[in-house]
N, C-alpha and C. Protein backbone atom coordinates (compact mmCIF):
# COMPACT_ATOMS: atom_id res chain seq x y z
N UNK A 1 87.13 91.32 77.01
CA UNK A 1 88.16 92.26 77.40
C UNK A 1 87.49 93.55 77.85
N UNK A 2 87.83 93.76 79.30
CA UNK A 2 86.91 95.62 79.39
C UNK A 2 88.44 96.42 78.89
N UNK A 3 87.39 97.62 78.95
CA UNK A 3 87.82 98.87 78.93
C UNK A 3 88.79 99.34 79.74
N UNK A 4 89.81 100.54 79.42
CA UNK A 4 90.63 100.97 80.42
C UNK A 4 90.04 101.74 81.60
N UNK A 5 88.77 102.22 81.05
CA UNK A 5 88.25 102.63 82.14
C UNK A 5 86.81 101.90 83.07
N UNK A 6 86.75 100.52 82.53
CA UNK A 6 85.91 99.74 82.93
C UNK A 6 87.34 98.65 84.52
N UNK A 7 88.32 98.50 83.83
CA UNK A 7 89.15 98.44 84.42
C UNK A 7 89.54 98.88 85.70
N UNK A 8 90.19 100.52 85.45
CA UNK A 8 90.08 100.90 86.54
C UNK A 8 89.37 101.23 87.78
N UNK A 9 88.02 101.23 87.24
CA UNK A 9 87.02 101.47 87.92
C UNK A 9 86.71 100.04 88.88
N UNK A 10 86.92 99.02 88.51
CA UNK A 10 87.13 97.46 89.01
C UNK A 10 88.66 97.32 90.03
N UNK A 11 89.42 97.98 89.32
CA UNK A 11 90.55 97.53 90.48
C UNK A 11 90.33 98.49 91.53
N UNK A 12 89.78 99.82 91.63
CA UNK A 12 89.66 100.68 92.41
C UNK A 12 88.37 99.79 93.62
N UNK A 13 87.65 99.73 92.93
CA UNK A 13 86.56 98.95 93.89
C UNK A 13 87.30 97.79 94.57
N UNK A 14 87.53 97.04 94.05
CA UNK A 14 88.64 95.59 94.97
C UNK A 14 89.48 96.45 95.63
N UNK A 15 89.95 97.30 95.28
CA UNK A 15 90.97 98.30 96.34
C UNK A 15 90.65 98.53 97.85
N UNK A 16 88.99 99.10 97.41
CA UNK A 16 88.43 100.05 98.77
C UNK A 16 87.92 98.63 99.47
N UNK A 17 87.34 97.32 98.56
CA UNK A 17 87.12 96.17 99.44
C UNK A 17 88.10 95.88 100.16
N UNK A 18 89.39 96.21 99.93
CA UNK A 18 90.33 95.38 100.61
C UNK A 18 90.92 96.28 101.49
N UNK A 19 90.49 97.71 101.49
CA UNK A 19 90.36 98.54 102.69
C UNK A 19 92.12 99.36 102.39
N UNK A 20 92.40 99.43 100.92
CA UNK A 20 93.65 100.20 100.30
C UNK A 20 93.28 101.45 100.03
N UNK A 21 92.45 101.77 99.37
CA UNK A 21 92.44 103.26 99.36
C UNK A 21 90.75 104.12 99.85
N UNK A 22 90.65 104.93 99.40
CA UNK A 22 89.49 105.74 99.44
C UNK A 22 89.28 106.36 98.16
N UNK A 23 87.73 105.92 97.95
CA UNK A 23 87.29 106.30 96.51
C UNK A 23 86.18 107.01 96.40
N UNK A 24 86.22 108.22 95.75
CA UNK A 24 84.93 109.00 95.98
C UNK A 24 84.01 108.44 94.33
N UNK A 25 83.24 108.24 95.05
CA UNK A 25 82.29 107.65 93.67
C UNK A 25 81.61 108.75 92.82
N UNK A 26 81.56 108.38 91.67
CA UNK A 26 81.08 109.27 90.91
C UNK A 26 80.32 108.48 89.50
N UNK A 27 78.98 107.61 89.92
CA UNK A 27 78.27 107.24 88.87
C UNK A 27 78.81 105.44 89.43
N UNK A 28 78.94 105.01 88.04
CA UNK A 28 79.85 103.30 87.89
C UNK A 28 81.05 103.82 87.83
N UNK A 29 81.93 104.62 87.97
CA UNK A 29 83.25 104.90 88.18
C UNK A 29 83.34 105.17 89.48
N UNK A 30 85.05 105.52 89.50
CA UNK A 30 85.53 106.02 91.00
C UNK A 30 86.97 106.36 90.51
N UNK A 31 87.24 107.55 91.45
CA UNK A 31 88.33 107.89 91.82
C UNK A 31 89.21 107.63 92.56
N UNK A 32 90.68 107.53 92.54
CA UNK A 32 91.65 107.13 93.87
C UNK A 32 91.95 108.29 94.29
N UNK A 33 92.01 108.55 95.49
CA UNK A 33 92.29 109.79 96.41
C UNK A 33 93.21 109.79 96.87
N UNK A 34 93.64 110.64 97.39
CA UNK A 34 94.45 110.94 98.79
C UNK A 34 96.27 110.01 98.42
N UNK A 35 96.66 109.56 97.19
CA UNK A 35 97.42 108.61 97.18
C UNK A 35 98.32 109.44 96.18
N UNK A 36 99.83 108.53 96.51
CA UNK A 36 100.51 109.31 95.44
C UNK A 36 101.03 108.06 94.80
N UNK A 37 100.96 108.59 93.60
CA UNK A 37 100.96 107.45 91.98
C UNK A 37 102.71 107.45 91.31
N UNK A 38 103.49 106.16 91.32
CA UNK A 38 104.36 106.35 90.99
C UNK A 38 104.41 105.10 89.63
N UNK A 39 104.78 105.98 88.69
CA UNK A 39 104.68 105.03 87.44
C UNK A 39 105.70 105.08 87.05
N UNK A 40 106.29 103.74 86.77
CA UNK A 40 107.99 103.43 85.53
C UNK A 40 107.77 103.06 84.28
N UNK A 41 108.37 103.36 83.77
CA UNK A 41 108.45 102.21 81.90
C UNK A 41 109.61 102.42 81.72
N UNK A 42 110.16 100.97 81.35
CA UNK A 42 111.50 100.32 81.07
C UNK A 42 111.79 99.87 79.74
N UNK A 43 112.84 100.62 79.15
CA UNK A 43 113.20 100.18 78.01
C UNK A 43 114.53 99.16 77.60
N UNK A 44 114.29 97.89 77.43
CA UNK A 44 115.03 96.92 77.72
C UNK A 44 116.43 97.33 76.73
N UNK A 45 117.68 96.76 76.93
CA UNK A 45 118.73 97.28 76.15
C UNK A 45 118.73 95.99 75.41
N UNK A 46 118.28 95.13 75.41
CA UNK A 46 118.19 94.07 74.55
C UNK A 46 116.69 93.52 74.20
N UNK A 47 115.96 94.76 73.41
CA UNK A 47 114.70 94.83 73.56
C UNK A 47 113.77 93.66 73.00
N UNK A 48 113.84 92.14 72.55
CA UNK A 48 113.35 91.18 71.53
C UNK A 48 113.94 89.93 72.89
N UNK A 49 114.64 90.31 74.12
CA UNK A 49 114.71 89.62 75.10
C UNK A 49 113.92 89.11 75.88
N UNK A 50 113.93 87.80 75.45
CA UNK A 50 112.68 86.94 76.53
C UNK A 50 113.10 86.68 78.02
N UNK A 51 114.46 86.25 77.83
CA UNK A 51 115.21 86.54 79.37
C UNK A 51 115.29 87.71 80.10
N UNK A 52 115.52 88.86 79.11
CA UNK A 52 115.77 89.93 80.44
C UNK A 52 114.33 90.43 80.45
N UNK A 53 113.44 90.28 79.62
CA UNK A 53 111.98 90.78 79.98
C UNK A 53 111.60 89.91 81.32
N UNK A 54 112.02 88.70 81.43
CA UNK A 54 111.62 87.52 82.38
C UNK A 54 112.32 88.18 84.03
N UNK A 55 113.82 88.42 83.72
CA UNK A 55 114.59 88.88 84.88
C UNK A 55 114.37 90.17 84.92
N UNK A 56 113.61 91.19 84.44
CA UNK A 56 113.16 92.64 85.06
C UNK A 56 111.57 92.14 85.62
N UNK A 57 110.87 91.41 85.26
CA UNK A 57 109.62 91.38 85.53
C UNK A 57 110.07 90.22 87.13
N UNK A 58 111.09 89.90 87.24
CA UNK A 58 111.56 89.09 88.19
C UNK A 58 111.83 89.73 89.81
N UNK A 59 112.52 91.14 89.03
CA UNK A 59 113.02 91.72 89.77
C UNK A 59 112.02 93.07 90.75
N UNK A 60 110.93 93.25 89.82
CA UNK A 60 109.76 93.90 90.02
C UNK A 60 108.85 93.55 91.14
N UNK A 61 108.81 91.97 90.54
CA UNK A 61 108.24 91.08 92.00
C UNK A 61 108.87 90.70 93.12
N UNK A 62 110.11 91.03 93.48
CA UNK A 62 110.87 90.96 94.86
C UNK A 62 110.80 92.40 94.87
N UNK A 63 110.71 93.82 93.91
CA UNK A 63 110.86 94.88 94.89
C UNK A 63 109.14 95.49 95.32
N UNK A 64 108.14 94.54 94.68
CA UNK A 64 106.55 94.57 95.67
C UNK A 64 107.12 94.60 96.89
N UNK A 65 107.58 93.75 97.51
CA UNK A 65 107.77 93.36 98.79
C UNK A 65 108.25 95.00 99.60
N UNK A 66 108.45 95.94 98.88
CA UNK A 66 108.67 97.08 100.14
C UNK A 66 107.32 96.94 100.76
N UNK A 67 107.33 97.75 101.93
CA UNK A 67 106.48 97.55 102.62
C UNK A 67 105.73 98.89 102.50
N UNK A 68 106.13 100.36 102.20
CA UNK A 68 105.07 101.22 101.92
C UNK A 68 104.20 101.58 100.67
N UNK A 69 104.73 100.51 99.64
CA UNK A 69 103.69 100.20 98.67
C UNK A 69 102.19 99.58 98.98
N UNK A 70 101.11 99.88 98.59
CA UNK A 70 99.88 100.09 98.85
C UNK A 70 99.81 98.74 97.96
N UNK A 71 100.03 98.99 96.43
CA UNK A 71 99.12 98.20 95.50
C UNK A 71 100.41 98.31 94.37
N UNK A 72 100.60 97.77 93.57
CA UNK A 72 101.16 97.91 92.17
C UNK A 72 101.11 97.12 91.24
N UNK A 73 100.93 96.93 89.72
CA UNK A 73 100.83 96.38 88.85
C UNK A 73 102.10 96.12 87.72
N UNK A 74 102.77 95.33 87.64
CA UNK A 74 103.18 95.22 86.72
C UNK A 74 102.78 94.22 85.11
N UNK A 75 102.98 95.53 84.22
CA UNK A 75 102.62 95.77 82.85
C UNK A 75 103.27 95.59 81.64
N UNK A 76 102.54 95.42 80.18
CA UNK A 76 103.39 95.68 79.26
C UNK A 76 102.46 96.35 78.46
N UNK A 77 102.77 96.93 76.96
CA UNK A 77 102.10 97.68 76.11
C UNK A 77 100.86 96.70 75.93
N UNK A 78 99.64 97.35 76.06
CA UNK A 78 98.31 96.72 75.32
C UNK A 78 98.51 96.70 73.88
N UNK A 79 97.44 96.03 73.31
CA UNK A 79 97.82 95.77 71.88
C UNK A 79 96.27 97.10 71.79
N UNK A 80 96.66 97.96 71.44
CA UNK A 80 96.40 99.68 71.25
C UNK A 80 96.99 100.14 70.26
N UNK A 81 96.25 100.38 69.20
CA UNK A 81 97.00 101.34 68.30
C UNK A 81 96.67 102.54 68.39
N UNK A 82 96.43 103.56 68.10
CA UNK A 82 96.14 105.43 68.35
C UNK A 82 97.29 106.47 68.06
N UNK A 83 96.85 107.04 67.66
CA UNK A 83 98.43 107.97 67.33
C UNK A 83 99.27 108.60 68.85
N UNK A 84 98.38 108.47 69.74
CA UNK A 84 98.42 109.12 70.90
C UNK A 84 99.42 107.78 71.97
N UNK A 85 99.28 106.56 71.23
CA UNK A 85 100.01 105.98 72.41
C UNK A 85 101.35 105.52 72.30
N UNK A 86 101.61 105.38 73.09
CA UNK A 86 103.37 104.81 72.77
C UNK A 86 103.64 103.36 73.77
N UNK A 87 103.91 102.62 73.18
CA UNK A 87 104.05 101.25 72.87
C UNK A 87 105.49 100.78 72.79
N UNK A 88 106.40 101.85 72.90
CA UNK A 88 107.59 101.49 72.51
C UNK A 88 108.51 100.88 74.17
N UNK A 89 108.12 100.89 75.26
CA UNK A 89 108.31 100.29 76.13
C UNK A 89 108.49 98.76 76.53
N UNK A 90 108.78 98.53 77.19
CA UNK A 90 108.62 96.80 77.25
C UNK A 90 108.10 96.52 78.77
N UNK A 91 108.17 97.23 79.47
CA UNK A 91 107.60 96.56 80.62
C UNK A 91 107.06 98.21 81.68
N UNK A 92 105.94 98.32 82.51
CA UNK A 92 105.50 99.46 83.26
C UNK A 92 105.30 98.63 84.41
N UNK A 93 105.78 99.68 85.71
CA UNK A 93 105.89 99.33 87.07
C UNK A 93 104.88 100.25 87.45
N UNK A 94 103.42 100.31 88.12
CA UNK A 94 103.09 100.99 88.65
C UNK A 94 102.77 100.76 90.42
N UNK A 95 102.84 101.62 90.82
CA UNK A 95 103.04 101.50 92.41
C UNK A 95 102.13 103.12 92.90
N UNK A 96 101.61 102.27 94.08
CA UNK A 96 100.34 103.40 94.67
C UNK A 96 101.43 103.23 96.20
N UNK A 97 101.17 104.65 96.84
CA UNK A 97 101.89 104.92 98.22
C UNK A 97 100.82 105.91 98.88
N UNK A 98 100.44 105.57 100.19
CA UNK A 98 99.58 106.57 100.71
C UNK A 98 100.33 108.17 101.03
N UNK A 99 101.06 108.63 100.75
CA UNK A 99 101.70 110.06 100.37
C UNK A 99 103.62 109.66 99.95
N UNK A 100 103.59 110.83 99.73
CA UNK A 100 104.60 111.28 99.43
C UNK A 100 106.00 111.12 99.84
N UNK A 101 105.77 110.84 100.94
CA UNK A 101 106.51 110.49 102.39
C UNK A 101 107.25 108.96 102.33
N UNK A 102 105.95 107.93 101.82
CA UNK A 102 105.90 106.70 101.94
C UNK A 102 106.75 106.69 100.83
N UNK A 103 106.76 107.40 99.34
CA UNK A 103 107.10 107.02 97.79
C UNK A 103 108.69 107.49 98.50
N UNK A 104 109.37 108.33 99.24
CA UNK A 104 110.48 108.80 99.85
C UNK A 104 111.41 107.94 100.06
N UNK A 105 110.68 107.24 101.05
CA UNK A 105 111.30 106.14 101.79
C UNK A 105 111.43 104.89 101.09
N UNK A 106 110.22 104.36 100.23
CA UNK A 106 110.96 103.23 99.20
C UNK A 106 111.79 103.38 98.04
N UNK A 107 112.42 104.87 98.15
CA UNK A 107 113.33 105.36 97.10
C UNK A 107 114.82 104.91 98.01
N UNK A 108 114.90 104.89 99.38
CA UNK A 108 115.63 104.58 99.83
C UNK A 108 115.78 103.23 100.73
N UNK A 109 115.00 102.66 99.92
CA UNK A 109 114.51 101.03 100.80
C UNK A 109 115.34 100.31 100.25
N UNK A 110 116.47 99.93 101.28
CA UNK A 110 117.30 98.43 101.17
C UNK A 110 116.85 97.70 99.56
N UNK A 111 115.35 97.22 99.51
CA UNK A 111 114.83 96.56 98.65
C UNK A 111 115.02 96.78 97.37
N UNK A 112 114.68 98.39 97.30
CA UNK A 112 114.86 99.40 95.63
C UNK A 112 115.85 99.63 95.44
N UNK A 113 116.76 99.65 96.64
CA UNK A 113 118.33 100.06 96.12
C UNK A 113 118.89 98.74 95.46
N UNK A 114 118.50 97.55 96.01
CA UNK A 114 118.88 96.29 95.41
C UNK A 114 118.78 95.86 94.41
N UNK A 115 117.34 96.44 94.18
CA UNK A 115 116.60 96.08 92.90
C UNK A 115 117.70 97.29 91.78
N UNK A 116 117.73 98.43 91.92
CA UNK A 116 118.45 99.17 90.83
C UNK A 116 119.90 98.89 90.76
N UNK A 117 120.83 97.96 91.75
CA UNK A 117 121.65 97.47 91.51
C UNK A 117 122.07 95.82 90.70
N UNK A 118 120.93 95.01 91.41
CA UNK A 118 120.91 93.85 90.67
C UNK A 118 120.18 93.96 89.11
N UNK A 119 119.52 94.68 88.79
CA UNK A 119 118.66 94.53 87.70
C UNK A 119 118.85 95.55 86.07
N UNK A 120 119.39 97.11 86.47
CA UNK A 120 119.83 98.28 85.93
C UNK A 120 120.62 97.68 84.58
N UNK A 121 121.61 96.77 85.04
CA UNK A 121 122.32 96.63 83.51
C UNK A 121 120.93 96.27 82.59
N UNK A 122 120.12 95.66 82.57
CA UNK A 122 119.05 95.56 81.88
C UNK A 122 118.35 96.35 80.74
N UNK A 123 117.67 97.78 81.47
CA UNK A 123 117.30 98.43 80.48
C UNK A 123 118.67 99.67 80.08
N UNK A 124 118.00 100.39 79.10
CA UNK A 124 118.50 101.15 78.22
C UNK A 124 118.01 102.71 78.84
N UNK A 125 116.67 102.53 78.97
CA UNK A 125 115.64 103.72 79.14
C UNK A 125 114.73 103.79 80.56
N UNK A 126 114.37 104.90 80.96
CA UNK A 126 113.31 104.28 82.21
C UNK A 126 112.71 106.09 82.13
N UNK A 127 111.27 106.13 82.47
CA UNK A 127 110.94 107.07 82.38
C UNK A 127 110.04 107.23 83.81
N UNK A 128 109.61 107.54 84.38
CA UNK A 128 108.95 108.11 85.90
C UNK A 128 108.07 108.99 85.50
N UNK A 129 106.69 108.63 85.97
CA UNK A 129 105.50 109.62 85.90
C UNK A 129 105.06 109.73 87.68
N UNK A 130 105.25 110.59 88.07
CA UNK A 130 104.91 110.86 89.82
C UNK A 130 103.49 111.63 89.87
N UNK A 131 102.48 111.04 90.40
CA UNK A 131 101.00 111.95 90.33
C UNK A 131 100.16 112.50 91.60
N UNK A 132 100.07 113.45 91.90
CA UNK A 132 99.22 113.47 93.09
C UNK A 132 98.19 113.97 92.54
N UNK A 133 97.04 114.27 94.05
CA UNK A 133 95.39 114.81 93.14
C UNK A 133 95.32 116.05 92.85
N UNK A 134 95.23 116.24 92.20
CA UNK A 134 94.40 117.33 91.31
C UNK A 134 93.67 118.49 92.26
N UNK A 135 94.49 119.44 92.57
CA UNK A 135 93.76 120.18 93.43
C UNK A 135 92.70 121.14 92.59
């Protein structure tokens, strides 16, 4: 099992192989640039649900298909204990967009609107982390 940051440093590289982002290197790591980071976590309303964990993680993979998504992963809690983490989620959507512009427009993509209509009775909770770089 690597590291979270042995990890990222691996998907970032398959990234720039596959000609998705730009990474300024720094050692055996790397950075993602120039991209804006849109992260979800979903808190299921029937949280011990193998079905609706199945039909949100369902629904996640038909809304990949926008087209100004770069890259995205969908997640669940690592088995991590730390006082610092929270675990109380059931499922994380993360999605890379080359700006700001792009994260805009799949807020209003046929696809996402579908997805928050077919899928919404589902969770309970949803939280949004939006990131750009670090000036």
């Amino acid at each position: 099992m690597s590291t979270r940051r042995e990890f990222i440093s691996n998907i970032g590289k398959a990234m720039v192989a596959g000609g998705l982002v730009t990474l300024a290197e720094k050692g055996d790591s790397a950075m993602i640039e120039n991209k804006f980071i849109h992260h979800v976590y979903f808190w299921l309303k029937n949280a011990g649900s193998k079905e609706d964990r199945a039909k949100l993680i369902e629904g996640l993979q038909k809304l990949s298909k926008v087209k100004t998504i770069k890259t995205f992963h969908i997640g669940q809690p690592a088995d991590t204990n730390r006082e610092v983490i929270d675990r109380s989620y059931a499922i994380s959507w993360f999605t890379m967009f080359d700006n700001a512009a792009d994260q805009q427009s799949y807020q209003v993509d046929p696809i996402h609107l579908k997805f928050v209509e077919d899928y919404s009775h589902l969770w309970s909770k949803v939280i949004v982390y939006d990131s750009v770089d670090a000036k």
